[in-house]
C-alpha atoms as a PDB file:
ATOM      1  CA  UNK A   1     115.629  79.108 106.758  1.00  0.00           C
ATOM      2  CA  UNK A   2     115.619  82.096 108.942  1.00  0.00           C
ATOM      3  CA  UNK A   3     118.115  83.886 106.742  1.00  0.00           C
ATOM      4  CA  UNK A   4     115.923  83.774 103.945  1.00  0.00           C
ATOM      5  CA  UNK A   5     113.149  85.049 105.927  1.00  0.00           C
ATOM      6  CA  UNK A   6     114.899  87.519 107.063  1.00  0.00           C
ATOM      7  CA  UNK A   7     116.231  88.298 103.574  1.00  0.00           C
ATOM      8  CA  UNK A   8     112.493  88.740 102.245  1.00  0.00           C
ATOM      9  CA  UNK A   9     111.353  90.881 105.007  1.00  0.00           C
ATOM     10  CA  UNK A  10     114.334  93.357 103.948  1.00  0.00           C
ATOM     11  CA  UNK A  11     113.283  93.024 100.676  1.00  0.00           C
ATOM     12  CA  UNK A  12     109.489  94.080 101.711  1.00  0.00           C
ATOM     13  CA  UNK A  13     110.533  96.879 103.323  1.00  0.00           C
ATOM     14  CA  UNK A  14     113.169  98.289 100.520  1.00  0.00           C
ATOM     15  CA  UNK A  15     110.111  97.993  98.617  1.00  0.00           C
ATOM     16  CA  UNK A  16     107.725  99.723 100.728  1.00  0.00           C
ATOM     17  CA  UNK A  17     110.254 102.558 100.414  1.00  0.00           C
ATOM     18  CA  UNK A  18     110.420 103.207  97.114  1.00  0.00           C
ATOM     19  CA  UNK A  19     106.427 102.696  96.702  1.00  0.00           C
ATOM     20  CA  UNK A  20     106.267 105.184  99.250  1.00  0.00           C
ATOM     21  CA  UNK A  21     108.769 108.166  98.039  1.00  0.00           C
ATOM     22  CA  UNK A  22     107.088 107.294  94.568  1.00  0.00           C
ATOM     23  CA  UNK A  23     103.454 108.185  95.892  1.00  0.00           C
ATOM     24  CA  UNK A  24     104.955 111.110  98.286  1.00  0.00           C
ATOM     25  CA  UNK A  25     106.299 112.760  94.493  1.00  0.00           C
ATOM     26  CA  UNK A  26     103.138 111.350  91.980  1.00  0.00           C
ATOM     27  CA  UNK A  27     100.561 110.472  94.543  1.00  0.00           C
ATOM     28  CA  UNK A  28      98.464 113.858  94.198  1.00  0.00           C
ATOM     29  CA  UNK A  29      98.259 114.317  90.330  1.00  0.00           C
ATOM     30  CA  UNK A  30      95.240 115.253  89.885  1.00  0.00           C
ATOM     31  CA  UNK A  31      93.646 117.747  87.969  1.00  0.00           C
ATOM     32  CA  UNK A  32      93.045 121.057  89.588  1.00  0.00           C
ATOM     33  CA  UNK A  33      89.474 121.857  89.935  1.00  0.00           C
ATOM     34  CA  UNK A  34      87.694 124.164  87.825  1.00  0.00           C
ATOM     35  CA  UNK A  35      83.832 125.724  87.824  1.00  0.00           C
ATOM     36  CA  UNK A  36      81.844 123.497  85.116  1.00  0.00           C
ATOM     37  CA  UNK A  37      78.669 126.108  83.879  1.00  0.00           C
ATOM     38  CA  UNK A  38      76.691 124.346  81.267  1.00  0.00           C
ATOM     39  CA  UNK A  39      73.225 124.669  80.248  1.00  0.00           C
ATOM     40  CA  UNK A  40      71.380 121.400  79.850  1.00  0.00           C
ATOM     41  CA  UNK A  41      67.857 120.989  78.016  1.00  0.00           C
ATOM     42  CA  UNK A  42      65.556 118.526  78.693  1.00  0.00           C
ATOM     43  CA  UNK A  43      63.276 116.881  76.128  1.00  0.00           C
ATOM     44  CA  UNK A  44      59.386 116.521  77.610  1.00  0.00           C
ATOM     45  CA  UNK A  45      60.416 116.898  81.521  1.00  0.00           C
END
């Protein structure tokens, strides 16, 4: 029983490590920003 508790807690943290190098690469993909400038008209305001 405590070997495959053991066993699952490795396997939780092997996992944790790969989610976590995967977000340090892809984690910041967004778009850079950029200055929107459109005119907008409004109908009876």
């Amino acid at each position: 029983m405590a070997l495959r508790v053991i066993k699952l807690l490795l396997f939780l943290a092997i996992v944790t490590g790969i989610s976590l190098l995967g977000y340090s690469f892809f984690g910041d993909m967004s778009p850079n920003a950029a200055p929107q400038n459109k005119s907008v008209t409004l109908n009876g305001g």
